[in-house]
C-alpha atoms as a PDB file:
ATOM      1  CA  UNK A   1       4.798 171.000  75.157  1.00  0.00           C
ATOM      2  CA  UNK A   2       6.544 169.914  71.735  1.00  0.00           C
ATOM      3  CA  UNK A   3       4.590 171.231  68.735  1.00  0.00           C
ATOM      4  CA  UNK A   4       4.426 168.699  65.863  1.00  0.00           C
ATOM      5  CA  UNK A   5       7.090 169.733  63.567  1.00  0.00           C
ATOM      6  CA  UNK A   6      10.115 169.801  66.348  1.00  0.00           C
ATOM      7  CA  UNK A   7       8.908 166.277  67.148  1.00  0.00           C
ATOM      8  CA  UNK A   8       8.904 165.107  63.816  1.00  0.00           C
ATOM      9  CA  UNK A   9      12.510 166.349  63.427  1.00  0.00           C
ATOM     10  CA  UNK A  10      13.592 165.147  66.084  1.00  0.00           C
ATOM     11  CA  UNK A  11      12.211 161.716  65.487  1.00  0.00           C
ATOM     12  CA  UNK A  12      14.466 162.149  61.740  1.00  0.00           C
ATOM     13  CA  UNK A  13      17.489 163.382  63.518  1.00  0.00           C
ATOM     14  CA  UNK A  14      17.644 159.651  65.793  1.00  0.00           C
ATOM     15  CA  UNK A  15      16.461 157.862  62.553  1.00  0.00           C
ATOM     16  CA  UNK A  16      19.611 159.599  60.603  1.00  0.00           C
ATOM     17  CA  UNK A  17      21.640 158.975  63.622  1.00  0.00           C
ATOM     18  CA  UNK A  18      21.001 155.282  63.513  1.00  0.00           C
ATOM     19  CA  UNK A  19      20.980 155.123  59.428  1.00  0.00           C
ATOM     20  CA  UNK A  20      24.563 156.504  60.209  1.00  0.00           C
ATOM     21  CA  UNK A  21      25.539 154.184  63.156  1.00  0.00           C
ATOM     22  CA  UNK A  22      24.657 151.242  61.251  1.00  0.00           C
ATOM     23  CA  UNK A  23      26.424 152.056  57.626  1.00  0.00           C
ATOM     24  CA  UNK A  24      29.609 153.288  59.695  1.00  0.00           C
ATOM     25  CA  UNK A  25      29.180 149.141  61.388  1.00  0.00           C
ATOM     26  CA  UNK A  26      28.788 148.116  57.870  1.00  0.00           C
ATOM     27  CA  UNK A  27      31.621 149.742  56.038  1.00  0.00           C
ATOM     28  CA  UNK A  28      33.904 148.335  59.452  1.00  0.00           C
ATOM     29  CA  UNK A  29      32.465 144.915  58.741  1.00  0.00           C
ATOM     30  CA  UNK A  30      33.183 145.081  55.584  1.00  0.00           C
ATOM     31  CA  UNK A  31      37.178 145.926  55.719  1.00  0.00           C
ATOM     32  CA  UNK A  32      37.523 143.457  58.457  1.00  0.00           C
ATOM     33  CA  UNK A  33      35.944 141.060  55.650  1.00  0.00           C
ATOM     34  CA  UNK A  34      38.255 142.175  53.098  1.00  0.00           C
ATOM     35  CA  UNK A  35      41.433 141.476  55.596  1.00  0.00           C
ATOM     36  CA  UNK A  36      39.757 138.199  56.388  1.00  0.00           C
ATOM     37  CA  UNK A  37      39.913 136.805  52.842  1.00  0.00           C
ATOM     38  CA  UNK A  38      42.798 138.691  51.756  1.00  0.00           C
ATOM     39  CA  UNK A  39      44.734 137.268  54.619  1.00  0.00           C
ATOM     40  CA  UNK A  40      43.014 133.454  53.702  1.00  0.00           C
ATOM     41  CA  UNK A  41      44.414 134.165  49.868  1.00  0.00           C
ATOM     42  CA  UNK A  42      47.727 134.486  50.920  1.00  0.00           C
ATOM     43  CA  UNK A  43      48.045 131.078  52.758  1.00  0.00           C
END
């Protein structure tokens, strides 16, 4: 059985994990954004 602590770490670690999925999504999005318009700007 889990004590209370190791679960509540554990249930952080995924939370970080997904903080960090998502802002490493976002930062992509964001430089395929930047190509998009840049790329629009030059026609």
């Amino acid at each position: 059985m889990m004590n209370p602590a190791s679960r509540w770490n554990s249930a952080f670690e995924s939370m970080w994990v997904k903080a960090e999925i998502n802002m490493r999504w976002y930062i992509i999005e964001i430089e395929f954004f930047k190509k998009k318009v840049k790329r629009l700007n030059c026609n």
